[in-house]
N, C-alpha and C. Protein backbone atom coordinates (compact mmCIF):
# COMPACT_ATOMS: atom_id res chain seq x y z
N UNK A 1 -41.46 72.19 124.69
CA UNK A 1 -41.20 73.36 123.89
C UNK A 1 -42.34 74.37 124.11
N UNK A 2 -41.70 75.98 124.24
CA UNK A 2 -42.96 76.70 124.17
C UNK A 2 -43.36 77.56 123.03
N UNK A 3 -44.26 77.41 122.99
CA UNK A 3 -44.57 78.44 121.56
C UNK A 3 -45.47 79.54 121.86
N UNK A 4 -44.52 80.88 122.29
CA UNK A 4 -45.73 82.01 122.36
C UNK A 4 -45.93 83.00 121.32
N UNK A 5 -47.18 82.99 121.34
CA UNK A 5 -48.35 84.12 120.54
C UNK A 5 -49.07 84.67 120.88
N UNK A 6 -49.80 85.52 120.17
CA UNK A 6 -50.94 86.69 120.69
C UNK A 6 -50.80 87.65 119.67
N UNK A 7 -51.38 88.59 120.01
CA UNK A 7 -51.67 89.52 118.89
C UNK A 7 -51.47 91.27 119.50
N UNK A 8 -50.89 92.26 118.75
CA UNK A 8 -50.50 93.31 118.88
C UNK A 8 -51.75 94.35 118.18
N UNK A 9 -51.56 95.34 118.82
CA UNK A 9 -52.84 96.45 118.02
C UNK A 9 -51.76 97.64 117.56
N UNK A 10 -52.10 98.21 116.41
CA UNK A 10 -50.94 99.18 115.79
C UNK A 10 -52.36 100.41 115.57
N UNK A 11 -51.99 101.97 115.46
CA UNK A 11 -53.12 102.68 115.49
C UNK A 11 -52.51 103.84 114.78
N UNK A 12 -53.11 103.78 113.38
CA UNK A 12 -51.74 104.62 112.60
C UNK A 12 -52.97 106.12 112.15
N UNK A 13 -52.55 107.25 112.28
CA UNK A 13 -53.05 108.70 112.03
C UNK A 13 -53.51 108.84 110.47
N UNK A 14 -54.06 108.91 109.59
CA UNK A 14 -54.03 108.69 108.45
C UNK A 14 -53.77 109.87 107.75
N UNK A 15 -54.74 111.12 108.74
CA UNK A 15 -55.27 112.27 108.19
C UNK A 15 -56.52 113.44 109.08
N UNK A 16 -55.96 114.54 109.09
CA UNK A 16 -56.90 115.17 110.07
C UNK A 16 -57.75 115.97 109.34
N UNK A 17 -59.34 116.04 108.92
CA UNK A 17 -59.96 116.59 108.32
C UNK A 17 -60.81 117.59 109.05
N UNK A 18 -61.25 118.46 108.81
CA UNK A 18 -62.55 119.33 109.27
C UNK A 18 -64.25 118.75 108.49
N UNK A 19 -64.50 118.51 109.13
CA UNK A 19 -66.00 117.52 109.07
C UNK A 19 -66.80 118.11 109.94
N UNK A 20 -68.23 118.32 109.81
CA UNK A 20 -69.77 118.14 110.66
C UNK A 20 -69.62 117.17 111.21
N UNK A 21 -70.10 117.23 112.45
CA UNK A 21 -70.26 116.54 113.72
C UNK A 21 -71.42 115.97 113.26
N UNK A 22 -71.43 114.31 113.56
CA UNK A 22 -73.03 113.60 113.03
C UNK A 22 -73.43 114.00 114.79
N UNK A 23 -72.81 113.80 115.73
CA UNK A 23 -73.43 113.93 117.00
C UNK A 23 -72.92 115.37 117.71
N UNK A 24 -72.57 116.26 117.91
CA UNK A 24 -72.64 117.57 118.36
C UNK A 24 -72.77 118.37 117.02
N UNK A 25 -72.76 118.06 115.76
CA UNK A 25 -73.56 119.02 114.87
C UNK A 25 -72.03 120.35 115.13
N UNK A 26 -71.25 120.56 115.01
CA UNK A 26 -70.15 121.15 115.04
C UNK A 26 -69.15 120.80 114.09
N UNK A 27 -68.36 121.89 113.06
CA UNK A 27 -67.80 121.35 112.23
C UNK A 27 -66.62 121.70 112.98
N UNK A 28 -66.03 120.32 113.53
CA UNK A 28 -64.84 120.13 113.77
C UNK A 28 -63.84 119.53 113.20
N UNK A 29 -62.43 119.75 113.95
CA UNK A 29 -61.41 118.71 113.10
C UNK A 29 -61.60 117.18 113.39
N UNK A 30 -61.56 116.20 112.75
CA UNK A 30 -61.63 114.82 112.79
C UNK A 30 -60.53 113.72 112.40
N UNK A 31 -59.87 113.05 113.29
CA UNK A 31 -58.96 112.77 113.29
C UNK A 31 -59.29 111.54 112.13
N UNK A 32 -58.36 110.97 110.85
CA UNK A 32 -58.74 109.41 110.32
C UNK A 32 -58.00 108.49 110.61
N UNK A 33 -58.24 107.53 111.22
CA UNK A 33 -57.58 106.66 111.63
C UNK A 33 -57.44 105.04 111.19
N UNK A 34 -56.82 104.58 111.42
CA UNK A 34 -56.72 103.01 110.97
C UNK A 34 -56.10 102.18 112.10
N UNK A 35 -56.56 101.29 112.07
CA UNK A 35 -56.23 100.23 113.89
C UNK A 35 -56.14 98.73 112.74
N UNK A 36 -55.02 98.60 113.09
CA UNK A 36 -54.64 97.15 112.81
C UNK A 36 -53.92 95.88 113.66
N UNK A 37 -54.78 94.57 113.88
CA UNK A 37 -54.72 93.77 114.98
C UNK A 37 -53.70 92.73 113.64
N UNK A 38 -52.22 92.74 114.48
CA UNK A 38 -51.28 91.68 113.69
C UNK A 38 -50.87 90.45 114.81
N UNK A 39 -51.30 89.30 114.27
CA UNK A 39 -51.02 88.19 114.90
C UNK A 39 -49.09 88.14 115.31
N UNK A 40 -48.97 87.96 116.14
CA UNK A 40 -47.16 87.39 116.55
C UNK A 40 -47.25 86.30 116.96
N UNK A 41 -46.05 86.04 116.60
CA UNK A 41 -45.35 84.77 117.05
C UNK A 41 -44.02 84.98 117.62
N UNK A 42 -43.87 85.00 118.66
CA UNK A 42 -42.52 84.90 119.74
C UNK A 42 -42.25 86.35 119.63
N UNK A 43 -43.74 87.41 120.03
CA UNK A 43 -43.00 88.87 120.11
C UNK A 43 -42.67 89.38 118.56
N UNK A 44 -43.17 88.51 117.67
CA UNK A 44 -42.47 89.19 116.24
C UNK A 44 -44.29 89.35 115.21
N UNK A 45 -44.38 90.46 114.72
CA UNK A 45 -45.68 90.91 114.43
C UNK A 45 -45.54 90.04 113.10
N UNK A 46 -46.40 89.28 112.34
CA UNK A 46 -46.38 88.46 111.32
C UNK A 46 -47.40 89.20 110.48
N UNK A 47 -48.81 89.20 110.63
CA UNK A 47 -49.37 89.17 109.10
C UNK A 47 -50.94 90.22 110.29
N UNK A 48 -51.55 90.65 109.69
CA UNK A 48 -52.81 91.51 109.89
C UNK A 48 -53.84 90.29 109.97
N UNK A 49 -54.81 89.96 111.23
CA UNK A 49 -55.51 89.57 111.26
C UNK A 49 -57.06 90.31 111.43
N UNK A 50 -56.87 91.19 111.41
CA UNK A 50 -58.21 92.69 111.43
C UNK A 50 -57.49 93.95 111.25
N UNK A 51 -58.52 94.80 110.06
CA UNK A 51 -58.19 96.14 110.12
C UNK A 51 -59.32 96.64 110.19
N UNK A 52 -59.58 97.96 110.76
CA UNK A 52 -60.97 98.71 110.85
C UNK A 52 -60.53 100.08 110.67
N UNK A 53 -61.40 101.27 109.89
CA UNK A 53 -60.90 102.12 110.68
C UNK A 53 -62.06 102.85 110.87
N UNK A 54 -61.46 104.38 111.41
CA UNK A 54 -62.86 105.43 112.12
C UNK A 54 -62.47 106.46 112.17
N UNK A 55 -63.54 107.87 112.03
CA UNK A 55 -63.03 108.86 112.38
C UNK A 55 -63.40 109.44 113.69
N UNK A 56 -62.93 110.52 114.17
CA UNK A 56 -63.07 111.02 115.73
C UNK A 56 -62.79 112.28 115.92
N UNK A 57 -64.17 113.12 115.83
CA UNK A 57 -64.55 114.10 116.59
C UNK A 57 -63.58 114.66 117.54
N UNK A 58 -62.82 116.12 117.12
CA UNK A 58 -61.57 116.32 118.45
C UNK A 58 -62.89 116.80 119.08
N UNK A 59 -63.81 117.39 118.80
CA UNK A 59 -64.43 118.59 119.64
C UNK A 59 -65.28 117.75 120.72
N UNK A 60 -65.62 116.75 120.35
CA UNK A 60 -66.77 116.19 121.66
C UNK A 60 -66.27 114.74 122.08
N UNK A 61 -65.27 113.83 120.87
CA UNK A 61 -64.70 112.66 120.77
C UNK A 61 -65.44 111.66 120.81
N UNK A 62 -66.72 111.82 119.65
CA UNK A 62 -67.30 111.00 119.00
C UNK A 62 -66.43 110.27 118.16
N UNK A 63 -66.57 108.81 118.12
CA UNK A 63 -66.01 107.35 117.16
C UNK A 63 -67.04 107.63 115.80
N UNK A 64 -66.79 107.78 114.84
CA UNK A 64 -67.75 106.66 113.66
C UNK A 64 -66.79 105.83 112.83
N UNK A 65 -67.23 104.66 112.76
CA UNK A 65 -66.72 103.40 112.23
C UNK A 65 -66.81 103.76 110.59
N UNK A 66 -66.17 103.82 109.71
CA UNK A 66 -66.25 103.41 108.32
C UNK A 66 -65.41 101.96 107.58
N UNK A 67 -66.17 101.90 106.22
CA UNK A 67 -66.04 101.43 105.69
C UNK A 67 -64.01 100.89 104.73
N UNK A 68 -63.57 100.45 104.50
CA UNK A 68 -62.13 100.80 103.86
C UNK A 68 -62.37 101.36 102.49
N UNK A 69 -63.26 101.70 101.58
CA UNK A 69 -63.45 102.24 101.01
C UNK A 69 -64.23 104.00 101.12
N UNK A 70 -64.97 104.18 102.52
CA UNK A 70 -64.94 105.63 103.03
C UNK A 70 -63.37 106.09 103.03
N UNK A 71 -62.55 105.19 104.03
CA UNK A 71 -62.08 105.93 104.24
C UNK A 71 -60.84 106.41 103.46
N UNK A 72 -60.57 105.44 102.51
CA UNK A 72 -59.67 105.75 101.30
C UNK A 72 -60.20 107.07 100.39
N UNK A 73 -61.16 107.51 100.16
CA UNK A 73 -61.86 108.61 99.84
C UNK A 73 -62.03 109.64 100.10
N UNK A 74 -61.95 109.60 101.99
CA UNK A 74 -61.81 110.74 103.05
C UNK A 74 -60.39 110.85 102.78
N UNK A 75 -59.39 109.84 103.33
CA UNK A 75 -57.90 110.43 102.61
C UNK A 75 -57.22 110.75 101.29
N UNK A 76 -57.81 110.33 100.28
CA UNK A 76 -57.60 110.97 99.19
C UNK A 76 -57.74 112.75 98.80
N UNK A 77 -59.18 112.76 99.79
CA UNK A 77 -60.11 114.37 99.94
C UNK A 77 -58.63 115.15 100.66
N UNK A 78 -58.23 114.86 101.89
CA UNK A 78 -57.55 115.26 102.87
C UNK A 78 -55.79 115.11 101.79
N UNK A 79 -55.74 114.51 101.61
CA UNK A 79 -54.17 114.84 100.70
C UNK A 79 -54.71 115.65 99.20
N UNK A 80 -55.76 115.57 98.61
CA UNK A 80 -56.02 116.76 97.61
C UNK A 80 -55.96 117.91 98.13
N UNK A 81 -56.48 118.01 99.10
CA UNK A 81 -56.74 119.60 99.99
C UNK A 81 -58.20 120.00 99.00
N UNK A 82 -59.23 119.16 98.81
CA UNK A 82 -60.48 119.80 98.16
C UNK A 82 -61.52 118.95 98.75
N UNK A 83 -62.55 119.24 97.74
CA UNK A 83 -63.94 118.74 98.45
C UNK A 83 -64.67 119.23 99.71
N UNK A 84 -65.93 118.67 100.42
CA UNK A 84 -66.50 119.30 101.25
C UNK A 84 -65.42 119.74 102.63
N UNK A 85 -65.19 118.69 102.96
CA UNK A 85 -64.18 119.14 103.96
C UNK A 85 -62.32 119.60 103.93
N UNK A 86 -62.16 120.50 103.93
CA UNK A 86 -60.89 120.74 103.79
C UNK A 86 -59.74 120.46 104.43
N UNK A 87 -58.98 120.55 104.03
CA UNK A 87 -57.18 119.64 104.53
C UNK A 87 -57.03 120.61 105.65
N UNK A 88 -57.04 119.74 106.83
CA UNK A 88 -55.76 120.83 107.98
C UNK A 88 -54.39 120.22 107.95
N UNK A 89 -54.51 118.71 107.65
CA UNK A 89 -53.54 117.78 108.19
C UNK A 89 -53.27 116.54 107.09
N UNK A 90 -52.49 115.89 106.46
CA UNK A 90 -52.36 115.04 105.64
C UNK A 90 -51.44 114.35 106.17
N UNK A 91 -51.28 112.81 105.15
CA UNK A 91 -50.23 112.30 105.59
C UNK A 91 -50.59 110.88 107.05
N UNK A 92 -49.12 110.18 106.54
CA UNK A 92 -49.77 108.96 107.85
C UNK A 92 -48.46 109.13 108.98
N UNK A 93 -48.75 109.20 110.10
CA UNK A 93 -47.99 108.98 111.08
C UNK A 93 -47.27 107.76 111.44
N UNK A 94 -46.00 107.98 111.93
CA UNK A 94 -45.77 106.70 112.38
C UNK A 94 -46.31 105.77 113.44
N UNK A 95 -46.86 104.56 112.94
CA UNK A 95 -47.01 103.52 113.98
C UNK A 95 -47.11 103.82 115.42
N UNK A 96 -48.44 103.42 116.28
CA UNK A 96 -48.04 103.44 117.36
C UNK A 96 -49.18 102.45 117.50
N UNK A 97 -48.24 101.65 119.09
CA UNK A 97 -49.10 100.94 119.48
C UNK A 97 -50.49 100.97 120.63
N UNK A 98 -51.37 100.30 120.30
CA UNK A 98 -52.64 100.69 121.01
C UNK A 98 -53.13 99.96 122.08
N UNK A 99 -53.69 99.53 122.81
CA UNK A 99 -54.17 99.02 124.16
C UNK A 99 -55.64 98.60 123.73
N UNK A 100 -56.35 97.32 123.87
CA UNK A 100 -57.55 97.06 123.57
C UNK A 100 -58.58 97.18 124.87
């Protein structure tokens, strides 16, 4: 009998904010993102075995890694449309899959 598994990467848009650049110092738009690694079994996605997420610099495409509590905060900011950085973009995109 065979039993195949492995794991899928999903890379979902959360929210596009305007943010200071920690590394080009440019207040650009910043994409928020969320990457989630779901274990399968026979091709069928079962349960989340890692989530991370990060935001990303359109202007130079600097990564910074946050926390799941940053970034619930950054999207809350970004669907209020207030706070330091303002809403260009809200809302989560559909699913797509990612390449490790």
């Amino acid at each position: 009998m065979l039993i195949l598994f492995g794991t899928k990467g999903y890379l979902y848009q959360l929210a596009i904010l305007t943010l200071v650049c920690g590394r080009c110092g440019n207040p650009a738009a910043h994409t928020l993102r969320k990457r989630v690694t779901k274990f399968t079994l026979f091709f069928v996605p079962l349960f989340p075995i890692s989530t991370k997420y990060a935001t990303q610099c359109t202007f130079c495409g600097a990564e910074s890694k946050l926390s799941a509590e940053e970034a619930e905060q950054l999207q809350t900011q970004a669907n209020a449309g207030g706070g330091t950085g303002g809403q260009v973009q809200g809302g989560q995109a559909p699913q797509q899959p990612y390449h490790q």
